[in-house]
N, C-alpha and C. Protein backbone atom coordinates (compact mmCIF):
# COMPACT_ATOMS: atom_id res chain seq x y z
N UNK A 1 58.75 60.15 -113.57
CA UNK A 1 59.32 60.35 -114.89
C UNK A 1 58.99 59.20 -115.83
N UNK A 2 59.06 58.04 -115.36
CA UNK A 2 59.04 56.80 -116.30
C UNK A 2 58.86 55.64 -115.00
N UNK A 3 58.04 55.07 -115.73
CA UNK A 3 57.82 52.97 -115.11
C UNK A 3 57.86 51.99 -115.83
N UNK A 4 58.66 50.79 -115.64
CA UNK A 4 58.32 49.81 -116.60
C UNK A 4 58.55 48.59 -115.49
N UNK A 5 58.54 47.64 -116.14
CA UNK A 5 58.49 46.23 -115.70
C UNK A 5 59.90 45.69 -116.34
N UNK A 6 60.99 45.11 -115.88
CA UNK A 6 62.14 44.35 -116.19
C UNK A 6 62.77 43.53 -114.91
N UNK A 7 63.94 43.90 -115.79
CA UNK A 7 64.83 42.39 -114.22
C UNK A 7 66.07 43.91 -114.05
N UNK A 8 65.78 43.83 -112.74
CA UNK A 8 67.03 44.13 -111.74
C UNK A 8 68.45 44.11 -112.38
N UNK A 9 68.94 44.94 -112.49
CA UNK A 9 70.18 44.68 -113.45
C UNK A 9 71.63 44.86 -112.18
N UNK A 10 71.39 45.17 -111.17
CA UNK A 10 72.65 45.73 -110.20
C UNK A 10 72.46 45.20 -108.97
N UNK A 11 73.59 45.21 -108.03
CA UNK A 11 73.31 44.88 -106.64
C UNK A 11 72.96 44.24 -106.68
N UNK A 12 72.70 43.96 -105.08
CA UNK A 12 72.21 42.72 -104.37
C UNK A 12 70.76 41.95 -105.28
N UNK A 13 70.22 42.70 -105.43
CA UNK A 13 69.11 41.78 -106.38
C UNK A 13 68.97 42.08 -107.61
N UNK A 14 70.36 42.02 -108.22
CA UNK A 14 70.22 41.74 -109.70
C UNK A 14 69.70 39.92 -110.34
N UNK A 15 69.27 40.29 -111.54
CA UNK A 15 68.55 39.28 -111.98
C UNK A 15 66.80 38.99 -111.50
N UNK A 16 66.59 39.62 -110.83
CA UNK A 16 65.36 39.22 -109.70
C UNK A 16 64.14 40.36 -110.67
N UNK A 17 63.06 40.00 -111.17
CA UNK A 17 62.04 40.63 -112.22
C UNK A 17 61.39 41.86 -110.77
N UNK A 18 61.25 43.27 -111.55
CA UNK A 18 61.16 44.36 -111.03
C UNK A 18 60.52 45.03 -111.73
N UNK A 19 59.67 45.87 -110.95
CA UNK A 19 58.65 47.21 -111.21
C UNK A 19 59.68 48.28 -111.35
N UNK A 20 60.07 49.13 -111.90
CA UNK A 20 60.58 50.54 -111.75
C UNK A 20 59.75 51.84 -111.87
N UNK A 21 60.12 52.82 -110.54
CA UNK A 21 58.92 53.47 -110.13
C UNK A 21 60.39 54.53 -110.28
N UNK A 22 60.52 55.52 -111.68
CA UNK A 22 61.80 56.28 -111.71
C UNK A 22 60.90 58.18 -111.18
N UNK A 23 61.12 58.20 -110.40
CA UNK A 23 60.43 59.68 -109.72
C UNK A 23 61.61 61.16 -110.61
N UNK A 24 60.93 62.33 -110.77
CA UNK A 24 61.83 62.89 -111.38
C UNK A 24 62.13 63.51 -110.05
N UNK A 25 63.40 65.23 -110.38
CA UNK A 25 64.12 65.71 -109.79
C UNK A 25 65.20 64.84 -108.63
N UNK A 26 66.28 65.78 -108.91
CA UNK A 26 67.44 65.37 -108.58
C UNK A 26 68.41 66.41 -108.62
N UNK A 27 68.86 66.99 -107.51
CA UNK A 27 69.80 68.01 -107.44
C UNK A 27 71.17 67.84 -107.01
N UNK A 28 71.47 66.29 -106.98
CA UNK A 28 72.88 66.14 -106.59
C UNK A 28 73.60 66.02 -107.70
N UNK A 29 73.39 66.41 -109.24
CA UNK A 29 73.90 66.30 -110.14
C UNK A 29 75.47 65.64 -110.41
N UNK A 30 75.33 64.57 -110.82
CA UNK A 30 76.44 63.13 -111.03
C UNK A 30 76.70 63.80 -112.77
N UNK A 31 77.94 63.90 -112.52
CA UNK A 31 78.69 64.32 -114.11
C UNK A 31 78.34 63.22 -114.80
N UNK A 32 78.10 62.08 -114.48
CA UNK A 32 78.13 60.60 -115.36
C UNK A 32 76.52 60.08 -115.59
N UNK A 33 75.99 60.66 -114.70
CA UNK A 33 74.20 60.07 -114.63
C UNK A 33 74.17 60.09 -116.38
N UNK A 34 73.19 59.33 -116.40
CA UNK A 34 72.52 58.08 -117.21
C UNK A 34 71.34 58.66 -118.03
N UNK A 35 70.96 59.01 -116.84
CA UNK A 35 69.09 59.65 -116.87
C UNK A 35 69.06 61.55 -116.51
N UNK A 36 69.77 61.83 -116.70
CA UNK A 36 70.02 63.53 -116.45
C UNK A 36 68.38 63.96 -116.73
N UNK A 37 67.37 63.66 -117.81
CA UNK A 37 66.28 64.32 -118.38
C UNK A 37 65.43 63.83 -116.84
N UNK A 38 65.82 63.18 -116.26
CA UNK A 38 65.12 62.93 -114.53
C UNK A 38 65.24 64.08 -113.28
N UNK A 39 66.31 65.01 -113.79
CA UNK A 39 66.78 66.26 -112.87
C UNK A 39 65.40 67.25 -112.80
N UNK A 40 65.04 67.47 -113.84
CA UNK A 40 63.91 68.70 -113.49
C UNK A 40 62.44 68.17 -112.25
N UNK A 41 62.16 68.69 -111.07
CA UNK A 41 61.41 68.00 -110.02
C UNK A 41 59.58 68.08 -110.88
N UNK A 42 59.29 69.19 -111.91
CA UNK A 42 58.41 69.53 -112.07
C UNK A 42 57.89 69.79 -113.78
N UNK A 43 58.76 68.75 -113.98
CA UNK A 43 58.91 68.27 -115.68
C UNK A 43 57.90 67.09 -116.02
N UNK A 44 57.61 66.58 -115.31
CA UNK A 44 56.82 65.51 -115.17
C UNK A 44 56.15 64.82 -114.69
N UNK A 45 54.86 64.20 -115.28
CA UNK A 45 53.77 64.06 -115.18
C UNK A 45 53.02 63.45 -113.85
N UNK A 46 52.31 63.70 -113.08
CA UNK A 46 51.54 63.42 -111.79
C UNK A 46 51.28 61.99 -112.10
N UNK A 47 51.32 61.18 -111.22
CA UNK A 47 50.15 60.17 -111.16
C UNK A 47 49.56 59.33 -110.22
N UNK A 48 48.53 59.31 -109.89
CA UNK A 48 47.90 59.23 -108.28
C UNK A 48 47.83 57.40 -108.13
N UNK A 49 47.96 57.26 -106.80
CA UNK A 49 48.67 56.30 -106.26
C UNK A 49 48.05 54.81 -106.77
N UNK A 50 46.81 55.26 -106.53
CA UNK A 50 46.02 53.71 -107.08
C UNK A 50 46.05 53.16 -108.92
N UNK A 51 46.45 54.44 -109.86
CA UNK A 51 46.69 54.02 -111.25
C UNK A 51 48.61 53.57 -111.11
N UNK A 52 49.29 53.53 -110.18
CA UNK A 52 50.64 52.98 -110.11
C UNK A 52 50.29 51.91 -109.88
N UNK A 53 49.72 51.49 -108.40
CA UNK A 53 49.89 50.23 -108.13
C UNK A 53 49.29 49.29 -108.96
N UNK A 54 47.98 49.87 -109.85
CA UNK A 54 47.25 48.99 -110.90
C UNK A 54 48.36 48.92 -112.03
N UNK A 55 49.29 49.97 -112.13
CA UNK A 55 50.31 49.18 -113.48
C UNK A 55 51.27 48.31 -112.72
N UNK A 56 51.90 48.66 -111.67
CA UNK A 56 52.55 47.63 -110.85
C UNK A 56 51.72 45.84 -110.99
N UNK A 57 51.10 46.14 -110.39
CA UNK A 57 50.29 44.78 -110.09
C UNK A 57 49.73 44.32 -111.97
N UNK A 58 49.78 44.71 -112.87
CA UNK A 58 49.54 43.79 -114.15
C UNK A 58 50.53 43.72 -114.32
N UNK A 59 51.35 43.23 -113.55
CA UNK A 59 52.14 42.16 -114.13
C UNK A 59 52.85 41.11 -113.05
N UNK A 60 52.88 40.26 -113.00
CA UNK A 60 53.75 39.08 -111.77
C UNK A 60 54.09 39.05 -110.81
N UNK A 61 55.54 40.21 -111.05
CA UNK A 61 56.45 40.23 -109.94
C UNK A 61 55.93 41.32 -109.01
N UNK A 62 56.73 41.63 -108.00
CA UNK A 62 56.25 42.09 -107.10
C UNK A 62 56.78 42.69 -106.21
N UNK A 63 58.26 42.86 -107.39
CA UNK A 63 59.16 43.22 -106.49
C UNK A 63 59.40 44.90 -107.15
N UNK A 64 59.34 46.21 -106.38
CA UNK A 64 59.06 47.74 -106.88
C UNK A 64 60.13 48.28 -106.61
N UNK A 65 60.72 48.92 -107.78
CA UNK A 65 62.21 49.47 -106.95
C UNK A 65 62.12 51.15 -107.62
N UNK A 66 62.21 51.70 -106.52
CA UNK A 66 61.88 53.43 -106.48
C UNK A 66 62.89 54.05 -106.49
N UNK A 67 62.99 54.94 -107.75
CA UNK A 67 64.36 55.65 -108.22
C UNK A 67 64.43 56.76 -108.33
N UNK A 68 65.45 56.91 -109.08
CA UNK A 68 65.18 58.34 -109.37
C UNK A 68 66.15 58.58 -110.74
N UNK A 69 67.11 60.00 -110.79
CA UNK A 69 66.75 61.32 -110.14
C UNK A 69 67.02 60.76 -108.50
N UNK A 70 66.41 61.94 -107.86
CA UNK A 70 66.56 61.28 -106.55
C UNK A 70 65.33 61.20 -105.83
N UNK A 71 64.82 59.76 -104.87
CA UNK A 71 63.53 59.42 -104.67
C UNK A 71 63.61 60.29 -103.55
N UNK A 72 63.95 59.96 -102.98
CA UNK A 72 63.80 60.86 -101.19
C UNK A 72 63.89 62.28 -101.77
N UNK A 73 63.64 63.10 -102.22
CA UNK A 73 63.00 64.50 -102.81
C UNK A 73 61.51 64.59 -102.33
N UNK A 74 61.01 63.28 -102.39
CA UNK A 74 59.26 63.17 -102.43
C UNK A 74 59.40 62.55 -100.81
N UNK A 75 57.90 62.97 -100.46
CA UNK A 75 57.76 62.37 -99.17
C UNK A 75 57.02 60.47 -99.99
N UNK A 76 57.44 59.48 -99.37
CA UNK A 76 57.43 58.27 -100.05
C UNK A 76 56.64 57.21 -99.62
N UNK A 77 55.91 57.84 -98.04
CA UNK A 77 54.87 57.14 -97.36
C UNK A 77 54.11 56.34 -97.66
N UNK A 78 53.28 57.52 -98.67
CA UNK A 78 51.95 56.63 -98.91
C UNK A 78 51.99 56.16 -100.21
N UNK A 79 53.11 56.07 -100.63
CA UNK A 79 53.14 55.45 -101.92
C UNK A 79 54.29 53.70 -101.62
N UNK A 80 54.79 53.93 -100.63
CA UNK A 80 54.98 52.60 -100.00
C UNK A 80 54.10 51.81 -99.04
N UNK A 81 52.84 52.39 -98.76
CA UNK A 81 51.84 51.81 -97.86
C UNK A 81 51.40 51.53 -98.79
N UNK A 82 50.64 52.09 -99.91
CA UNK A 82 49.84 51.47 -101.01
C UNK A 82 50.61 50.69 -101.50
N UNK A 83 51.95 50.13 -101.81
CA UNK A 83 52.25 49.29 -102.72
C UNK A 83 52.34 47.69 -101.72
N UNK A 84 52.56 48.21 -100.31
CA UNK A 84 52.71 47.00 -99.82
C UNK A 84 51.74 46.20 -99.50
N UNK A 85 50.56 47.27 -99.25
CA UNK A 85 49.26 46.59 -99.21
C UNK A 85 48.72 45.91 -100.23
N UNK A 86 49.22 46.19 -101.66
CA UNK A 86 48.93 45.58 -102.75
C UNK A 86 49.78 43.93 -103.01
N UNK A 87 50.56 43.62 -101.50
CA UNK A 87 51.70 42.78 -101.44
C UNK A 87 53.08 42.93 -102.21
N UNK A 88 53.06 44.33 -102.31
CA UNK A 88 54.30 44.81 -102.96
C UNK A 88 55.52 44.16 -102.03
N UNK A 89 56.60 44.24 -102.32
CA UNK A 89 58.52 44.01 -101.94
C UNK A 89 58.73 45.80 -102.32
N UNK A 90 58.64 46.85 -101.29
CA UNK A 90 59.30 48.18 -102.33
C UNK A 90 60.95 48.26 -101.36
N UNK A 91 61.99 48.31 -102.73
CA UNK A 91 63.25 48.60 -102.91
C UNK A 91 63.39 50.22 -103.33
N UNK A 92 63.91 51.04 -102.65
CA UNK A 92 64.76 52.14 -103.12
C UNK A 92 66.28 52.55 -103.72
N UNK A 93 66.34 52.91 -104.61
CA UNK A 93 67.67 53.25 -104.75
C UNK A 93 68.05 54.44 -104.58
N UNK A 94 68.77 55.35 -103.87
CA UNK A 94 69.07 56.81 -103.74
C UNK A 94 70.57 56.84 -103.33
N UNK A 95 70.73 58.57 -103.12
CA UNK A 95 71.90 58.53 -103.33
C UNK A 95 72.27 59.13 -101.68
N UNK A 96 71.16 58.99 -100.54
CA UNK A 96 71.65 58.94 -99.41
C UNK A 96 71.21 60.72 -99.24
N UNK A 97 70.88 61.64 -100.00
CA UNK A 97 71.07 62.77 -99.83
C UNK A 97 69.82 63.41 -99.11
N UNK A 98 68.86 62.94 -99.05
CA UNK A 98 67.34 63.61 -98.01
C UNK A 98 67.26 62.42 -97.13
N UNK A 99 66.39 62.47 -96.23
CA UNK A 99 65.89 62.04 -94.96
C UNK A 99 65.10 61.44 -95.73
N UNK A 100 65.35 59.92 -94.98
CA UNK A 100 64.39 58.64 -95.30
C UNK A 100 63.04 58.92 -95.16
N UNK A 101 62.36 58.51 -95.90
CA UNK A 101 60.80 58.29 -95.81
C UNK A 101 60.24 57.38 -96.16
N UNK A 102 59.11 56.63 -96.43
CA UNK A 102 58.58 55.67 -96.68
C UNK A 102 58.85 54.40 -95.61
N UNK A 103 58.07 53.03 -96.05
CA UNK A 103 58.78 51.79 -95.37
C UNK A 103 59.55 51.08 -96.36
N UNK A 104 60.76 50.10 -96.06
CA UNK A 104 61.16 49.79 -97.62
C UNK A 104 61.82 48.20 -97.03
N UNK A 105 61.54 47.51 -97.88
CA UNK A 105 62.48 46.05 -97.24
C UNK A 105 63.63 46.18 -97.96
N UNK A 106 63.97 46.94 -99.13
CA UNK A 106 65.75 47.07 -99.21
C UNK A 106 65.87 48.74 -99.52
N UNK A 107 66.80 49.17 -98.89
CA UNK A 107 67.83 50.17 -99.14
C UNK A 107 68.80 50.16 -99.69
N UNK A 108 69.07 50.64 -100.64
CA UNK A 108 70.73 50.46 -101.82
C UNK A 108 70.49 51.90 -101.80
N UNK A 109 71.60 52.16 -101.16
CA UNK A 109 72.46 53.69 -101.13
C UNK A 109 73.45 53.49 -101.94
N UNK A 110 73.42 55.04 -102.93
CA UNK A 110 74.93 55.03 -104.13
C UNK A 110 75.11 55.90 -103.46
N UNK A 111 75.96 56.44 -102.54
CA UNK A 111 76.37 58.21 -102.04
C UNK A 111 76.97 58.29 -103.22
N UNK A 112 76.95 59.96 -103.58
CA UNK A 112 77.44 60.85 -105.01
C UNK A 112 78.12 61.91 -104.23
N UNK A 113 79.57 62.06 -104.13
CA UNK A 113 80.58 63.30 -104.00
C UNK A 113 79.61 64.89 -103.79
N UNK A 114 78.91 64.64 -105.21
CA UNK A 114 78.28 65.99 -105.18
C UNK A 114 77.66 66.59 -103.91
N UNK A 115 77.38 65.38 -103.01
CA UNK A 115 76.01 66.15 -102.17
C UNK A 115 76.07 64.76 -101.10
N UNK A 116 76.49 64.96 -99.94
CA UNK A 116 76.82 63.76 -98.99
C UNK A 116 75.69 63.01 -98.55
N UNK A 117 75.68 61.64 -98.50
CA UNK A 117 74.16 60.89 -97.70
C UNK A 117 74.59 61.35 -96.34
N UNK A 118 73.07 61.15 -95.92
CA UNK A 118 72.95 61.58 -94.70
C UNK A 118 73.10 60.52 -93.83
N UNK A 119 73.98 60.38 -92.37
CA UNK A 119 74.19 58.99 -91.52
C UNK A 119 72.91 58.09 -91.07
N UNK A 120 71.93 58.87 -91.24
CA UNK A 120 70.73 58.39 -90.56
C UNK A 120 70.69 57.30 -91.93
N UNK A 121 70.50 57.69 -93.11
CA UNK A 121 70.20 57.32 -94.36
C UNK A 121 70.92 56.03 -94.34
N UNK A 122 72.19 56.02 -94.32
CA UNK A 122 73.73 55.21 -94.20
C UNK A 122 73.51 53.88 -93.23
N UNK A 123 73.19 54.68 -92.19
CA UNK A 123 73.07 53.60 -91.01
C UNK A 123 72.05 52.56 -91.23
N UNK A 124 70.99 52.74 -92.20
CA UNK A 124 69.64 51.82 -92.63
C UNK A 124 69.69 51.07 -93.74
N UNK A 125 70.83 51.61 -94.04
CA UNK A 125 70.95 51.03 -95.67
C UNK A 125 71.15 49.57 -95.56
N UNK A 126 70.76 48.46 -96.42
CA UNK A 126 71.02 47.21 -96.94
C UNK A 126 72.22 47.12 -97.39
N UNK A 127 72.65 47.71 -98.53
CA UNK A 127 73.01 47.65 -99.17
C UNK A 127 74.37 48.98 -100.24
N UNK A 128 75.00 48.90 -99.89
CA UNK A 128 76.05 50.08 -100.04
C UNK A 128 76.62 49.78 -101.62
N UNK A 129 76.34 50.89 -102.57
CA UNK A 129 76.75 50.53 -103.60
C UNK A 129 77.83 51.80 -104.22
N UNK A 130 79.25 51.46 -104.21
CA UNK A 130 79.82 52.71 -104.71
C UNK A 130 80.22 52.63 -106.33
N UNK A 131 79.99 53.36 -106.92
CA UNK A 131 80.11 53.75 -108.08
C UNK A 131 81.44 54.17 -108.59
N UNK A 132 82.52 53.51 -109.16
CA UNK A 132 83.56 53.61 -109.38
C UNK A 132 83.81 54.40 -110.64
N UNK A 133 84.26 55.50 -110.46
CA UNK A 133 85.01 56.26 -111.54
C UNK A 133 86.36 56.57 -111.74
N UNK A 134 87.13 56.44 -110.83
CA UNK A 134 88.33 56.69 -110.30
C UNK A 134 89.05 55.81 -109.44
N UNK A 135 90.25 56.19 -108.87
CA UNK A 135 91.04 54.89 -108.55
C UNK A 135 91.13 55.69 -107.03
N UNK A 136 90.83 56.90 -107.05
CA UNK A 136 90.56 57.34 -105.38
C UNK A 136 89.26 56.82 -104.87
N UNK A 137 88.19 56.36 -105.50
CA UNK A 137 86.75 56.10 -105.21
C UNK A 137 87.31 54.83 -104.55
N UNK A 138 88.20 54.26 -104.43
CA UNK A 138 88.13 53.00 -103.33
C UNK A 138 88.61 53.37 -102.02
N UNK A 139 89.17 54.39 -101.61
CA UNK A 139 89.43 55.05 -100.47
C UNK A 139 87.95 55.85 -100.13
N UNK A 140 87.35 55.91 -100.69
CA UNK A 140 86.51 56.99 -100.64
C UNK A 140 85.05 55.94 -100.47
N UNK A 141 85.06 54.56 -101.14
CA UNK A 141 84.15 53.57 -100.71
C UNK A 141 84.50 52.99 -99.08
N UNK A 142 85.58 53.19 -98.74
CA UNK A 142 85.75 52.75 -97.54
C UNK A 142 85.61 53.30 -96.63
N UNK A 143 85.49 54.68 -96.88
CA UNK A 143 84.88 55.53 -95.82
C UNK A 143 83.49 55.63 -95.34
N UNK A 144 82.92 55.55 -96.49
CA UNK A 144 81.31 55.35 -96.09
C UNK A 144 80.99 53.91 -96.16
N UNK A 145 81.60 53.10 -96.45
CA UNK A 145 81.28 51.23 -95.56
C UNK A 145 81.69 51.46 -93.76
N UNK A 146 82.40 52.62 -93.43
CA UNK A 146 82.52 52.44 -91.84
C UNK A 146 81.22 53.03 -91.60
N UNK A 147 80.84 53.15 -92.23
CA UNK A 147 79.31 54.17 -91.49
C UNK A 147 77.60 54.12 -91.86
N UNK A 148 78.20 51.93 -92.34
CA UNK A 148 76.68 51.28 -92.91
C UNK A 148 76.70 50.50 -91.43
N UNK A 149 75.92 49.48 -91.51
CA UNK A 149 75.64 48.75 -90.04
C UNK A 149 76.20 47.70 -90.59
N UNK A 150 76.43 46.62 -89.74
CA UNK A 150 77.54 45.97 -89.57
C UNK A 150 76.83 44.24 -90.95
N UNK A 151 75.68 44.34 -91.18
CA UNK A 151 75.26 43.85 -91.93
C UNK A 151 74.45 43.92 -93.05
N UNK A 152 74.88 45.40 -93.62
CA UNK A 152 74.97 46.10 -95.08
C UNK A 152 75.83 45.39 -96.11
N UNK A 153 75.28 45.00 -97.11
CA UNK A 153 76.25 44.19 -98.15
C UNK A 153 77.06 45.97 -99.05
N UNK A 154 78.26 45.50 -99.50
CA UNK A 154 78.98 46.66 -100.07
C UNK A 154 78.87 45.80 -100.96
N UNK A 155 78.89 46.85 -102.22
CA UNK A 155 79.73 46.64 -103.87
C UNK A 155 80.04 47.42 -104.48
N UNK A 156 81.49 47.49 -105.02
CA UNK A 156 81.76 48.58 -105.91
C UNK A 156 81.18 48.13 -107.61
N UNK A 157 81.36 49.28 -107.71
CA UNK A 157 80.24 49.15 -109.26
C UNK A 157 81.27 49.98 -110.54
N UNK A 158 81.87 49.28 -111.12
CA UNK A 158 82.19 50.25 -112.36
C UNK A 158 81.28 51.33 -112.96
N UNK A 159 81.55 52.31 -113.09
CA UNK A 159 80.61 53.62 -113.78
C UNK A 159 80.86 53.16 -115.46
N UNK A 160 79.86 52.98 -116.15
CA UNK A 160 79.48 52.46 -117.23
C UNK A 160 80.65 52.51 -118.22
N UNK A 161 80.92 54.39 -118.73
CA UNK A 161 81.77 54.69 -119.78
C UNK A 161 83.22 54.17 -119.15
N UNK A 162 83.87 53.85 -117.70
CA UNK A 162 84.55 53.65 -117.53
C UNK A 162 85.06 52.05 -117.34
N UNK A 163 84.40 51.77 -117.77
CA UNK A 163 83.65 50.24 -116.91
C UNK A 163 85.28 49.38 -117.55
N UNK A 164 85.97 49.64 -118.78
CA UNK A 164 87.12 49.03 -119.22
C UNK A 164 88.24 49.18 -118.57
N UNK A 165 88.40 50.06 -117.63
CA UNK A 165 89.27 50.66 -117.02
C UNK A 165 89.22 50.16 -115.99
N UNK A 166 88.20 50.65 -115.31
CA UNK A 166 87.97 49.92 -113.92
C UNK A 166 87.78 49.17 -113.49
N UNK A 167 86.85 47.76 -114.22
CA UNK A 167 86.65 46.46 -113.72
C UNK A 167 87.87 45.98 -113.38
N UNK A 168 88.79 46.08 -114.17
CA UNK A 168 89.98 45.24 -113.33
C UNK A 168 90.52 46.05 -112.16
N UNK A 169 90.50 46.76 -111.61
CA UNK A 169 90.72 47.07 -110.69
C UNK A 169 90.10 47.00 -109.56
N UNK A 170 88.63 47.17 -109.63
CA UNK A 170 87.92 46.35 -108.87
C UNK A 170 87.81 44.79 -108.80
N UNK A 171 88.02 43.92 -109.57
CA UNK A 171 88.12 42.53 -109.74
C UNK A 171 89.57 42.60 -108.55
N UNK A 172 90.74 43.37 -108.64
CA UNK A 172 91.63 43.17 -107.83
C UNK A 172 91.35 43.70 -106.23
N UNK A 173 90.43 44.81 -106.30
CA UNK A 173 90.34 45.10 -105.12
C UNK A 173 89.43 44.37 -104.09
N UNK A 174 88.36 43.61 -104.65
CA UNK A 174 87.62 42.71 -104.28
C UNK A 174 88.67 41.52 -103.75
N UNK A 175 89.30 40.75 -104.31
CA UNK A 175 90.35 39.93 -103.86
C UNK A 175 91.33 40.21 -103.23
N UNK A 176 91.77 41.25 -102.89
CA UNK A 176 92.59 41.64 -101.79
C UNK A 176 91.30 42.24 -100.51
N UNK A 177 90.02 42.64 -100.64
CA UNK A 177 89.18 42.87 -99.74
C UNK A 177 87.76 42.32 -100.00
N UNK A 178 87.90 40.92 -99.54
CA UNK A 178 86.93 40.34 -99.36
C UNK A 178 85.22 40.61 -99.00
N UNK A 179 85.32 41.93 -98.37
CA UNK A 179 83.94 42.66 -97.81
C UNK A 179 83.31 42.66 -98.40
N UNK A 180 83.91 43.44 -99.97
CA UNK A 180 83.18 43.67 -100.81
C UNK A 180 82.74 42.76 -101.93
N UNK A 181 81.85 43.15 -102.63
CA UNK A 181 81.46 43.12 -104.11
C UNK A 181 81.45 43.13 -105.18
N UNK A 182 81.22 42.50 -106.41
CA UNK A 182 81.45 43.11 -107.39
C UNK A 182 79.98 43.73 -108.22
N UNK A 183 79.33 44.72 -108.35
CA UNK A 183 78.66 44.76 -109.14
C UNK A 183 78.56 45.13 -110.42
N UNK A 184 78.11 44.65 -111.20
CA UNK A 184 77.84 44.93 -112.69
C UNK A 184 76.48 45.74 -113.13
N UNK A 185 76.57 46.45 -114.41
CA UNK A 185 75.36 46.68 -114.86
C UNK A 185 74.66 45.82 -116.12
N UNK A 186 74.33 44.72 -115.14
CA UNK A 186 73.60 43.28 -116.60
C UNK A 186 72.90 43.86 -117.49
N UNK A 187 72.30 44.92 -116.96
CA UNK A 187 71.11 45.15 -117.58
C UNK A 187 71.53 45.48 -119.28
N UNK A 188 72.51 46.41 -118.92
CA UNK A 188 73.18 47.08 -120.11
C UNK A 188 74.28 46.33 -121.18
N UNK A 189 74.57 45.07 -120.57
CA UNK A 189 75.17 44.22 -121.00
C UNK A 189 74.33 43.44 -121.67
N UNK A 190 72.79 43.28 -121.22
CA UNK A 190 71.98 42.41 -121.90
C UNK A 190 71.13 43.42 -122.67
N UNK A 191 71.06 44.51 -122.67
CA UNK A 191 70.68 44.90 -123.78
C UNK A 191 69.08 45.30 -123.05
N UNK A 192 68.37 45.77 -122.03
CA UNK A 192 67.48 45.07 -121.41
C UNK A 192 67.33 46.79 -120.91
N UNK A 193 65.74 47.47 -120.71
CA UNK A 193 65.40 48.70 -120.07
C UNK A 193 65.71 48.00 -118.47
């Protein structure tokens, strides 16, 4: 759907300068998504593996983070063999809902209500990121932190439009449960694609 070059705005490697490789289609449809014009699988435009990694690679960093919509829709193989051979870092973000593919040195799973990650998915993950909209989503983050591996970082994440509401409640729930996280969206705070 779209690529650009910026800084990491969430999770575990926010701040850290990033490739974004945003893949379209996405059928777990999130009432709150961001990027909805990413849902159609066949809206948008092809592009073969060696003109990615040549926009990847003009520029620095080196660190590729594969999105979506939802990435695991696509088989992700050979588009993580080509990037690593190019000395890529490739990061995924998904929402846990297809069977892993590709190789990846981080996993950040958001599971979405709509459409459950899969345990295989869960169990590999780095990185567990729940998306807070509600004040049940912290019962509901704790259910799927029993079912990351025992050295998966968690963070709950305020959902953007709600983000006034909820940060303090996450700021409190973090301090009464240490496990977790707090994540933010910098990106959007700084004004920043």
């Amino acid at each position: 759907m779209e690529q650009f070059y910026t800084i990491q705005g969430e999770g575990y490697n926010t701040g850290r300068a990033a490739y974004f490789i945003r893949l379209g289609g996405c059928d777990v449809g999130c009432v709150w998504c961001d990027v909805k014009e990413s849902w159609p699988l066949d809206a948008h435009p092809r592009h073969a593996l060696p003109d990615l990694v040549a926009a990847v690679t003009a520029h620095p960093g080196r660190n590729v983070v594969v999105t979506g919509g939802e990435p695991l829709m696509h088989e992700l193989g050979p588009l993580t063999a080509a990037l690593q051979a190019a000395g890529c870092q490739t990061w995924i973000e998904t929402s846990g809902a297809y069977p892993l593919s590709g190789n990846w040195n981080w996993i950040c799973v958001s599971p979405k209500k709509f459409k459950a990650p899969l345990p295989a998915v869960l169990a590999a993950a780095h990185e567990l990121k729940i998306v807070v909209f509600n004040k049940s989503d912290f019962a509901w983050a704790e259910e799927h932190a029993a079912l990351v591996g025992p050295e998966c970082r968690l963070y709950l994440q305020p959902e953007w439009s709600k983000a006034s509401a909820m940060t303090p409640l996450i700021v409190d729930y973090v301090k009464a449960h240490p496990h977790w996280q707090v994540s933010l969206q910098t990106h959007k705070y700084l004004d920043i694609p």
